[in-house]
Every structure is written in C-alpha cells, then in structure tokens.
Protein backbone atom coordinates (compact mmCIF):
# COMPACT_ATOMS: atom_id res chain seq x y z
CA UNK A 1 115.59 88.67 133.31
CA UNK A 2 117.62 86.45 131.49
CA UNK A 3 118.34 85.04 127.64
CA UNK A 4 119.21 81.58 126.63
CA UNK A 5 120.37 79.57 123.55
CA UNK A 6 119.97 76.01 122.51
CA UNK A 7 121.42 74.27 119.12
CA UNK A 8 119.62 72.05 118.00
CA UNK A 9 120.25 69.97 114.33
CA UNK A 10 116.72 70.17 113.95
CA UNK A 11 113.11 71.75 115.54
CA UNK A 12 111.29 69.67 118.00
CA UNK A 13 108.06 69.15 116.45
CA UNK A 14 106.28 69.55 119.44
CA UNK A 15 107.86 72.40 121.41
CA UNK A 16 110.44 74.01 119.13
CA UNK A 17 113.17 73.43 121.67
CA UNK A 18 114.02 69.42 123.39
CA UNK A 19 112.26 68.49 126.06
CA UNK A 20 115.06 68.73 128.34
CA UNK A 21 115.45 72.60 127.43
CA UNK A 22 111.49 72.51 128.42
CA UNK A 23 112.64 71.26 131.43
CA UNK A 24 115.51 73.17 132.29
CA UNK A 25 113.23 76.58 131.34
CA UNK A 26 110.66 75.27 134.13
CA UNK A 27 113.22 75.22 136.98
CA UNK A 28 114.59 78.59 136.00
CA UNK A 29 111.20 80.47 136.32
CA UNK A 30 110.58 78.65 139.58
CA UNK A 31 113.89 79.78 140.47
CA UNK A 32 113.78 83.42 138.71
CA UNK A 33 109.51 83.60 138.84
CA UNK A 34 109.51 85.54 134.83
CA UNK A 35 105.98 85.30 134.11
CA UNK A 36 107.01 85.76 129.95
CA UNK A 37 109.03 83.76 127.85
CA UNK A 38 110.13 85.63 124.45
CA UNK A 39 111.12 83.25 121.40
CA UNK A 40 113.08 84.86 118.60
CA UNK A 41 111.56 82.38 116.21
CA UNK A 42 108.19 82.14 114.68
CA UNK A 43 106.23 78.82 116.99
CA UNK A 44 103.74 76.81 115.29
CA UNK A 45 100.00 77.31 117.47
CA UNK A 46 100.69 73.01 118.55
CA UNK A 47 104.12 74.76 119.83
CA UNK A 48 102.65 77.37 121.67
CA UNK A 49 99.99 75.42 123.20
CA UNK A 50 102.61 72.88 124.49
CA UNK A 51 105.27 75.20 125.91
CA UNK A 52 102.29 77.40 127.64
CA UNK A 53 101.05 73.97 129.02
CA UNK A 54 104.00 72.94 130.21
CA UNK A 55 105.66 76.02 131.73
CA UNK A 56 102.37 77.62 132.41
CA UNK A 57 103.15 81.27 131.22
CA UNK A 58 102.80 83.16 128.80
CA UNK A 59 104.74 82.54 125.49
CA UNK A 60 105.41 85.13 122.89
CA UNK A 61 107.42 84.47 119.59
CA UNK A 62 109.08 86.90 117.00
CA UNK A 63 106.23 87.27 115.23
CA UNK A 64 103.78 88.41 117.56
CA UNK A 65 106.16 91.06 118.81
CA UNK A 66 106.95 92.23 116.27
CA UNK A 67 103.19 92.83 115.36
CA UNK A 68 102.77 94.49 119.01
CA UNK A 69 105.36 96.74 118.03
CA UNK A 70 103.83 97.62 114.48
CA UNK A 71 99.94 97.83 116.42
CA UNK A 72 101.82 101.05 118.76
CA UNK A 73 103.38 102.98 115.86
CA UNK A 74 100.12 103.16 113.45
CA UNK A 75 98.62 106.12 113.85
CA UNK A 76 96.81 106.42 110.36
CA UNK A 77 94.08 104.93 109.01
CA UNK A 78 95.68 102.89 106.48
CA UNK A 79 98.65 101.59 108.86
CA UNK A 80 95.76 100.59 111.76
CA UNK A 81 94.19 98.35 108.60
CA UNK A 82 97.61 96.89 107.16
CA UNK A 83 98.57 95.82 111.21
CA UNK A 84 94.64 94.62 111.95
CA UNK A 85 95.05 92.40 109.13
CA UNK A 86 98.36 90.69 109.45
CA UNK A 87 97.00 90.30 113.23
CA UNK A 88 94.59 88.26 112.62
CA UNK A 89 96.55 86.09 109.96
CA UNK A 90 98.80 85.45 112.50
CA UNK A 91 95.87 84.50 115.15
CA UNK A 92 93.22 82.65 113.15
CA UNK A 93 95.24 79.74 113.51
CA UNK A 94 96.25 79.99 117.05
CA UNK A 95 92.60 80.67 118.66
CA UNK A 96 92.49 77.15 119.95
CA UNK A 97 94.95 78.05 122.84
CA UNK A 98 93.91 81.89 123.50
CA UNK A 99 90.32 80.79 124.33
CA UNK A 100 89.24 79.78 128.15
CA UNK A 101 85.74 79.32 127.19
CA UNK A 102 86.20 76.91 124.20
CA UNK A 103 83.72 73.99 126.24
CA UNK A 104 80.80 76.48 126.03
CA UNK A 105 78.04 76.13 123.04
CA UNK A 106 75.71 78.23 121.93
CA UNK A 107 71.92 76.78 121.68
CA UNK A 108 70.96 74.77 118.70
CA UNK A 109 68.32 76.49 116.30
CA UNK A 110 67.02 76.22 112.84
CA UNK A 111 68.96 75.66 110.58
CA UNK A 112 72.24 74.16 112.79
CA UNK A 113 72.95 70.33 112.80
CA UNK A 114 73.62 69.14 116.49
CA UNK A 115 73.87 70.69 119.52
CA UNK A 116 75.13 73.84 118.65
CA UNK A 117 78.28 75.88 117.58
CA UNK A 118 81.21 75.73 120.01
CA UNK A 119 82.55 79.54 121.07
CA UNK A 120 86.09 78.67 118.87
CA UNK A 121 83.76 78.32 115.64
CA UNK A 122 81.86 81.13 116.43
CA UNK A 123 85.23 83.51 116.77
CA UNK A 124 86.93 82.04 113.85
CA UNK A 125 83.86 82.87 111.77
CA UNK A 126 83.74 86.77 113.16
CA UNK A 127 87.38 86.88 112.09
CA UNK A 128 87.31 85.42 108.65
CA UNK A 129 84.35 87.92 108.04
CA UNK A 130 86.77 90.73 110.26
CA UNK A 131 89.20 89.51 106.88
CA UNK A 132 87.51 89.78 104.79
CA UNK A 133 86.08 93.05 105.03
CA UNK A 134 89.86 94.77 105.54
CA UNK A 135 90.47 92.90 102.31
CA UNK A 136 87.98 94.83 100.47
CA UNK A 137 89.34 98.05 102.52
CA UNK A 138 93.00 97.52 101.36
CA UNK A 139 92.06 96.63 98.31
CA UNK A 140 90.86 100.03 98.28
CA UNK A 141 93.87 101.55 99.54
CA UNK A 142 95.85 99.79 96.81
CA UNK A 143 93.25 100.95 94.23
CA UNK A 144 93.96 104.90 95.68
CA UNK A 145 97.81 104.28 96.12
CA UNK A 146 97.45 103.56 92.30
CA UNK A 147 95.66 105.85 91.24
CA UNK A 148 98.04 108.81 93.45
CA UNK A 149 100.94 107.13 91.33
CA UNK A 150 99.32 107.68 87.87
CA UNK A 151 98.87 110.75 89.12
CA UNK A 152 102.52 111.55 90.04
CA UNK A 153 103.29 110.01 86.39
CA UNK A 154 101.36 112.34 84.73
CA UNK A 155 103.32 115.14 86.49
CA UNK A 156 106.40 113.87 84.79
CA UNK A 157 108.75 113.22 87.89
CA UNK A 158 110.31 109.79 88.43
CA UNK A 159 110.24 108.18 91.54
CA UNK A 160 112.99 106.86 94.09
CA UNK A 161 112.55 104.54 96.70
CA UNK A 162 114.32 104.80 100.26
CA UNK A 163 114.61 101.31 101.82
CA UNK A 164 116.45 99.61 104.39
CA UNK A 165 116.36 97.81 107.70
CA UNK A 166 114.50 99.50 110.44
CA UNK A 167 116.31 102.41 111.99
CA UNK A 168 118.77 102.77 109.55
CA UNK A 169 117.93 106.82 108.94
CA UNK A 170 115.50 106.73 106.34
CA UNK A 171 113.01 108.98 107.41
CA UNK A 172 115.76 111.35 108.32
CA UNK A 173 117.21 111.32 104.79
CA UNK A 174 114.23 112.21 103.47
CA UNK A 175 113.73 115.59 105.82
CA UNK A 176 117.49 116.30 104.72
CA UNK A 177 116.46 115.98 101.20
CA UNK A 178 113.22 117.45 101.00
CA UNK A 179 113.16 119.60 103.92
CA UNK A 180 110.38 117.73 105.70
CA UNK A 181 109.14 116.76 108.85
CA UNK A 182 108.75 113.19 108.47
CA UNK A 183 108.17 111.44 112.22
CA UNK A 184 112.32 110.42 112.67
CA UNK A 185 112.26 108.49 116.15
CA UNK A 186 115.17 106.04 117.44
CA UNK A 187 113.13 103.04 117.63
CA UNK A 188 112.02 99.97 115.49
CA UNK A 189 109.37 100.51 113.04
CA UNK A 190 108.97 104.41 113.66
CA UNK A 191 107.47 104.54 109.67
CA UNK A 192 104.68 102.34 108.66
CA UNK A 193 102.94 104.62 106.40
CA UNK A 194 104.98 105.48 102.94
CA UNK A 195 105.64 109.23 103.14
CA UNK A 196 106.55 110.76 99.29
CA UNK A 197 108.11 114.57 98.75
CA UNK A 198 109.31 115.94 95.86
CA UNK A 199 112.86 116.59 95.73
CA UNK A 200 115.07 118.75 93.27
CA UNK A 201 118.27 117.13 91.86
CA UNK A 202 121.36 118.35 90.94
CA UNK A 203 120.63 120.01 87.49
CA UNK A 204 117.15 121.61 88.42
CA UNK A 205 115.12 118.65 87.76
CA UNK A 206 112.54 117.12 90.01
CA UNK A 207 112.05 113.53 91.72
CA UNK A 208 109.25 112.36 94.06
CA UNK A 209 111.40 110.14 97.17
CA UNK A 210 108.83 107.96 98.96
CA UNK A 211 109.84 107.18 102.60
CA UNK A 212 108.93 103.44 103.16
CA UNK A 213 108.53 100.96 105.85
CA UNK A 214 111.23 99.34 107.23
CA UNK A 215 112.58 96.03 107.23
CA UNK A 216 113.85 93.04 109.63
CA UNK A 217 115.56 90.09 109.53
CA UNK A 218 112.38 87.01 108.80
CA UNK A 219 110.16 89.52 108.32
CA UNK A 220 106.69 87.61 109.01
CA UNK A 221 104.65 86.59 105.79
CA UNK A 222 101.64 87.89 107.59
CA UNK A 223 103.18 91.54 107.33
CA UNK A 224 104.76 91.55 103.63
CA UNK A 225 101.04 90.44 102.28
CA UNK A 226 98.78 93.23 104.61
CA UNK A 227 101.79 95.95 103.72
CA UNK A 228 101.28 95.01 99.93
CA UNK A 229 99.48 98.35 98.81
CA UNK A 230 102.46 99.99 101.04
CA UNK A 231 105.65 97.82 99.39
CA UNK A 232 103.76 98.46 95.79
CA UNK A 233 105.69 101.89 95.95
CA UNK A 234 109.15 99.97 96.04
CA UNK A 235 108.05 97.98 93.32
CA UNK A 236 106.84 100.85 90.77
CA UNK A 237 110.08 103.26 91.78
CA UNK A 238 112.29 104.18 89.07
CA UNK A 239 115.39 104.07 91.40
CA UNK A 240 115.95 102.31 95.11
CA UNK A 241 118.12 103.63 97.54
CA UNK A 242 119.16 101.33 100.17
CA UNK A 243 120.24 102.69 103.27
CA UNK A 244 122.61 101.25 105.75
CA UNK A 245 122.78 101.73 109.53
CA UNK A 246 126.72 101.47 109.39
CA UNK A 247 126.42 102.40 113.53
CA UNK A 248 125.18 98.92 113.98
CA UNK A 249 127.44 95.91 114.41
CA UNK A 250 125.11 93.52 112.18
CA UNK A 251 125.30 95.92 109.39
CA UNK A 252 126.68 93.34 106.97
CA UNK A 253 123.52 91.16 108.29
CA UNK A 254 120.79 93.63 108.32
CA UNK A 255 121.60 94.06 104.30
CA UNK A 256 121.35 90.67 103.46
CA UNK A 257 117.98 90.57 105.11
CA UNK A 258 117.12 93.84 102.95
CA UNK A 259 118.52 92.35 100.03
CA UNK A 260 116.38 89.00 100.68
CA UNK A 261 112.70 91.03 101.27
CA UNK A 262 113.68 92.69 98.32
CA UNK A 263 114.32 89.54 96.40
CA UNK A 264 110.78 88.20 98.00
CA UNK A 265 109.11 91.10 96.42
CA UNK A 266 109.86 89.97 92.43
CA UNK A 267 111.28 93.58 91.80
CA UNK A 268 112.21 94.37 88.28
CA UNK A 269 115.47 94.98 88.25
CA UNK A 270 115.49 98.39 89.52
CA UNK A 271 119.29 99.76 89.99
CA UNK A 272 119.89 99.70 93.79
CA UNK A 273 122.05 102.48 95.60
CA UNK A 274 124.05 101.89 98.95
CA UNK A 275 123.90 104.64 100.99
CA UNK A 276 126.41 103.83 103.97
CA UNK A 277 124.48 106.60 106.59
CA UNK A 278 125.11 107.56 110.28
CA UNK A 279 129.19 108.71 109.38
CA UNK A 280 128.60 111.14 111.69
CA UNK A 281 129.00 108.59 114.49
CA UNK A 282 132.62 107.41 113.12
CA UNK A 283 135.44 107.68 116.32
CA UNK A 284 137.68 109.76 114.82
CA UNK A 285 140.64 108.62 116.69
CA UNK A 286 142.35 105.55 115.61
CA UNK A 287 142.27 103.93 119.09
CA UNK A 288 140.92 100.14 118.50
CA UNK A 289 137.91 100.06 121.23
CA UNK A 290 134.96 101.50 121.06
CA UNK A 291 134.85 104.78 122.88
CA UNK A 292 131.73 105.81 125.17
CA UNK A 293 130.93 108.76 123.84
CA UNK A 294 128.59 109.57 121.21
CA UNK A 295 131.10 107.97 118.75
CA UNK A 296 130.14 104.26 117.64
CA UNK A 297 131.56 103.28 114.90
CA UNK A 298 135.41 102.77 114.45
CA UNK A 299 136.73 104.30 110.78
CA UNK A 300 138.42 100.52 110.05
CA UNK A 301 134.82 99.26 110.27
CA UNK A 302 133.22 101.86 107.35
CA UNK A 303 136.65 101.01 105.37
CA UNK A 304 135.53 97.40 105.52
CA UNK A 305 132.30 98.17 104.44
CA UNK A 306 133.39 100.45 101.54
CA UNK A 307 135.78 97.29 100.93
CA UNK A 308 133.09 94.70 100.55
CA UNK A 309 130.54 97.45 98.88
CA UNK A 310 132.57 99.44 96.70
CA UNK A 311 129.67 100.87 94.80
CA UNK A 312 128.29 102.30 97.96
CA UNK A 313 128.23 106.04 99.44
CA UNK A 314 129.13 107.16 102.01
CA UNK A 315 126.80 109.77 104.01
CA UNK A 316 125.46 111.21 106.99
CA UNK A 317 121.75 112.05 106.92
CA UNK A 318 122.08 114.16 109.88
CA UNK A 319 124.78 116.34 109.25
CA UNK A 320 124.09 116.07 104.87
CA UNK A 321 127.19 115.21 104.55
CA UNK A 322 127.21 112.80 101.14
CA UNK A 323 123.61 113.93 100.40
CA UNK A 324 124.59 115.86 97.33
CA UNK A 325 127.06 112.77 95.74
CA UNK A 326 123.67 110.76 96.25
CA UNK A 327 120.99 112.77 94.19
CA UNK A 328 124.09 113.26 91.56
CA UNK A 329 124.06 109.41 91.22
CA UNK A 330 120.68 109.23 91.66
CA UNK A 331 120.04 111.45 88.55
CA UNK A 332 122.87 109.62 86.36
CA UNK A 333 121.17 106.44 87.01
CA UNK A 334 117.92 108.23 85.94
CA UNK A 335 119.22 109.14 83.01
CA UNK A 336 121.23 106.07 82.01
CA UNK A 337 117.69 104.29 82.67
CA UNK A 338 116.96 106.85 79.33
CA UNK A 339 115.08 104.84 75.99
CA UNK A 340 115.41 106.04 72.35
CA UNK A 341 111.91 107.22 70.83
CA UNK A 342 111.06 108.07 67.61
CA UNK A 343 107.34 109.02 67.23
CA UNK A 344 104.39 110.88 66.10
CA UNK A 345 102.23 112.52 68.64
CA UNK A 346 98.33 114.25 68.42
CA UNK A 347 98.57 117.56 68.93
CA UNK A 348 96.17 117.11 71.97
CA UNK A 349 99.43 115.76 73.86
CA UNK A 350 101.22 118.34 74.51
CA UNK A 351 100.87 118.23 78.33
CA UNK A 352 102.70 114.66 77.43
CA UNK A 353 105.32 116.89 75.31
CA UNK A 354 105.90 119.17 77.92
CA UNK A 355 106.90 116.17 80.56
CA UNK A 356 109.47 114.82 77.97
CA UNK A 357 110.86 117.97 77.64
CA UNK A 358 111.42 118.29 81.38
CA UNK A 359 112.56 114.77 82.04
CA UNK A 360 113.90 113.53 79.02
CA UNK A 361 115.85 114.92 76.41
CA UNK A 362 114.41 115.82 72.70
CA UNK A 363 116.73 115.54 69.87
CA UNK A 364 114.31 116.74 67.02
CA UNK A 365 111.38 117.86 66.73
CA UNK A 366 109.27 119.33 63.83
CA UNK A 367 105.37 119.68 63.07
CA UNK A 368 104.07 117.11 60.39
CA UNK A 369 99.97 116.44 59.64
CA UNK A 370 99.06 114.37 61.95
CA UNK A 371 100.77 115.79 64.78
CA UNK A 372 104.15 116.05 66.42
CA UNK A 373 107.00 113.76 65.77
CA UNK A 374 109.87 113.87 68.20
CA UNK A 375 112.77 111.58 68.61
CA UNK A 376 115.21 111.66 71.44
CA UNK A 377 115.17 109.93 74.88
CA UNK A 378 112.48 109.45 77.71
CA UNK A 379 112.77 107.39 81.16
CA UNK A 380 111.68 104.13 81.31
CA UNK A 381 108.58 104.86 83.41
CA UNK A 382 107.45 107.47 80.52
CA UNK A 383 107.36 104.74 77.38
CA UNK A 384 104.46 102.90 77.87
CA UNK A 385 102.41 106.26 78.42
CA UNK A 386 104.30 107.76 75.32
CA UNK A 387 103.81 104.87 72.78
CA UNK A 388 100.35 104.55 74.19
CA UNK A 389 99.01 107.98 73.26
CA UNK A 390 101.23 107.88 69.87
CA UNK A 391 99.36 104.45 69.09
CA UNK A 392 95.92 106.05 69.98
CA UNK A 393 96.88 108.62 67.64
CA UNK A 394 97.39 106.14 65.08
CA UNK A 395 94.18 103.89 65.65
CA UNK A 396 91.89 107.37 65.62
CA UNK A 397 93.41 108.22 62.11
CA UNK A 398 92.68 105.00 61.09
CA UNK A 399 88.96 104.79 61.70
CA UNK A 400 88.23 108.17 60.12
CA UNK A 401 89.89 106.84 57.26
C-alpha cells in the first residue's frame, strides 16, 4: 500500500525509527487502514514490542521474511531442518511479545521453587530442547554431507561450486551443463537444498558442479549457521563460479553482497569465476531506454560490467551461449591448481593410481620393491589423500622391519 524512507545518523534504540516517524506511521494507517508494516532491517525483540505497541499491528522485519520465504520453498527433509532451526534462533528471543497468555502459571509441584513456571518459561524451554535436538539432526546431515564428499573424492573428480545472489540462473546453468532437471523457478530462494551432477569438460574429463543456495544482501546470521552442512560444499569446492544476474539493475550490489557472505565463510582461497549470465535479455538496439519487451538489459550496461570485471564471462544459461568458454576456464584453473609429486605408492593403491591418471598428469612411472613410484602432477584436493596412503606405505614397512 505504500513504502517509506527515513535517514537517520543513527538507530533509535527503542523503535529503530524517531518517534516522530512512529508518529507519522500511526496517522497513515488510520488514514490508509494497512494492517502490516514490513521493515527492511533486522528489529531488535524491545523494537518490535514497541512499534507493535504503539501502532498496534503487526510488524515484520527482513529477517523474518525472509525466513517465511525460505519455510515455503523446503520441500526436503534436510531444507525443512536447516529453516526450523534458524526459525527458532530468530524467535527464542522475541517470545516475550508473540505470547497473549504470558500472565498464566502453571501449578507449583515438587521440586519447583514458588508459585509455579510462567507459560514464556515453559515455551522457551520446549524450544531450546526443539534446538537442540535439530542440532544433533544437522549434525547428522553434516556428518552424511561429509561422508558423500569423501565419497566423490575417492571417485577422482574435482568439484565446482555455483554461487551467487538469489535468482541469478544458477540452477539453470547447471541443467545447461549437466543436462538436468534441477527445480529453475523465477523467484527468491527457489534452491535451498545443494543439488551436485557430474559434468564433462572440455578435454573428456569429469567434474561434479554442486548447485547451491542462494544469497542476499544481510543475509541473517540465523540462516548462514542452520545452512552450515549446506555452505560446507562451497567451502570444500576445488573451483567457485560466481554467477551474476546482469538483468538486474543492482548487479554491481548484489556481488558485493556475494563477495561479503563469501568473505563471512573463511574460504580458502579458492579461484573465483564471474559468470556475467542472462545475455540473452541484452536490447539489441542501441536506443538508450529500456524497451518493454522481453529485452532488459541495455548492451552499454554489460560493457560496463565487462569494464569493471574484466576477468568475467560473459554467458547465457538459457540459450548456452558462453557455457563452453566457462568449463574451458574452469578446467585451466583446475589444472593450474596442479602440485608436483614425487612418491612411492603400495601396490594395494592402485584404485588411487588410476584417479591420478585420470585427473592429473603422470610424468614417470616405474615399478620398484616396495611399490609404485610416480612423479608428475595431481590437484590440490588429491595430495593429502596421495601423501597419506604413500606415508602409510612407509610406516607399514617400517614396523615389519
């Protein structure tokens, strides 16, 4: 019904905006009659409770819609626990305004002090012990996620991240790279769930690409620490591909806020590629308006983004056009991302041998006593694994000597 601004040089303590805003807000939803009053900000619960008591509606703020909007679009098991959890982060300490019945007490009995519990203590302590037990059942999922990565190691493949603000065409690069039938919806938060398919790059070689959640500008704390066992396959991928909505007039914005989350997250330095999508929706006249047809973006405004991002690639996950520049740099970074090796293997690893030989490169290799020594280059995400079983190998020699 309406949207307002207020600059302020700093937060009221009390209710976020001055009282004369407060004020102002009243006569407008006598005057208008909203019943709901959205903040793009993230209220304290004394902040809430004020502005509810003094306009007497109902107040939402970023956060909370945000996890509304999350609570609709999880439709698995694991994204129903990762948006339960960050739900009740957020609530616990607001229940002292979402209550009616907080004067009530429950009978004294052995073992209580007084007259009783009030109903607030009584609902905090079913949530803490509501927390507690999807702690134990993401701590579960991140045990499985894990272990499913371990696995994928052990098949030899690297791993690529997709990222990106929300909406920017992830899930439908994916489907154009793999050929599958990840959910790809226009709306916020369409992927909660990471979604990984293997993918073949340019010279024959394989790479799992893991679909991931996406991001938004001050994305709540409550969601980056219940989405942990989800953002852990950002963190172990090889290579990240960043995707850019370049339809969108905050484009410039939305990957600063990427860049930030990804900052928040203590990655380690994995090389990052900007993949400038949605070209498809580029005006191709030169006129200097937007035009009302299906075309949104004007081709100065991807030159200026090319300008700023120079690194960055052009591509249109609908159409594929760019796709095949992307898994070419993809694989170079792969292989720049290449360590020198020089070791002895057991015989008993040549599962281990094989992998190298598909995703690395073997310079020599020749057949000594106590096993296999090769030198040449593996990935970074194969060294531990490969100076692990050559040390074994070692240590076993060792103690039969």
């Amino acid at each position: 019904m309406g949207r307002d601004i207020q600059r302020l040089d700093a937060v009221h303590a009390a209710t976020y905006i001055g009282s004369g805003k407060v004020e102002e807000l009243r006569r407008l939803r006598d005057e208008l009659h909203f019943d709901v009053l959205l903040f793009d900000e993230e209220l304290s619960p004394a902040q809430l409770r004020n502005l509810e008591k003094a306009l007497e509606i109902k107040i939402i703020d970023r956060t909370a819609l945000i996890l509304d909007i999350f609570a609709l679009h999880a439709r698995t098991a694991e994204g129903a626990l990762q948006v339960e959890m960050a739900q009740y982060a957020y609530r616990l300490p607001r229940l002292t305004h979402q209550w009616t019945h907080l004067s009530r007490q429950t009978q004294g009995g052995v073992g209580l002090r007084g007259p009783g519990e009030t109903q607030l203590e009584l609902d905090r302590r079913q949530i803490v012990s509501r927390m507690a037990q999807l702690r134990d059942k993401l701590e579960q999922v991140r045990q499985t996620r894990a272990l499913q990565r371990r696995r994928r190691r052990r098949q030899g493949l690297p791993t690529v991240a997709i990222v990106g603000y929300t909406n920017a065409g992830k899930s439908t690069l994916l489907n154009r790279l793999a050929s599958a039938d990840v959910l790809v919806e226009d709306k916020l938060f369409a992927t909660l769930d990471p979604t990984t398919r293997r993918v073949a790059l340019p010279s024959g070689k394989e790479a799992l690409f893991t679909d991931t959640v996406g991001f938004i500008q001050k994305l709540p704390t409550e969601l980056v620490a219940a989405f942990r066992a989800t953002l852990e396959e950002v963190e172990e991928a090889d290579v990240l591909i960043h995707v850019v909505d370049v339809s969108s007039p905050h484009a410039v914005e939305q990957v600063q806020a990427v860049e930030e989350v990804l900052r928040d997250l203590a990655l380690r330095d994995q090389p990052v590629i900007l993949a400038l999508n949605k070209i498809d929706l580029i005006d191709p006249g030169e006129g200097t308006q937007r035009t009302t047809s299906r075309f949104s973006v004007r081709r100065g405004e991807l030159d200026d983004l090319l300008e700023r991002y120079p690194d960055a690639i052009a591509l249109s996950a609908e159409q594929g056009v760019g796709v095949d520049e992307l898994l070419a740099r993809v694989e170079k970074l792969l292989m720049v991302e290449m360590i020198e090796l020089d070791v002895v293997l057991p015989y008993a690893a040549g599962d281990l041998l094989n992998v190298w030989r598909k995703q690395g490169m073997i310079d020599e290799q020749s057949y000594v006593d106590k096993g296999v020594r090769v030198r040449g280059r593996v990935p970074k995400w194969m060294v531990e694994e490969v100076t692990e079983r050559a040390n074994t190998s070692r240590e076993h020699r060792a103690e039969a000597e």
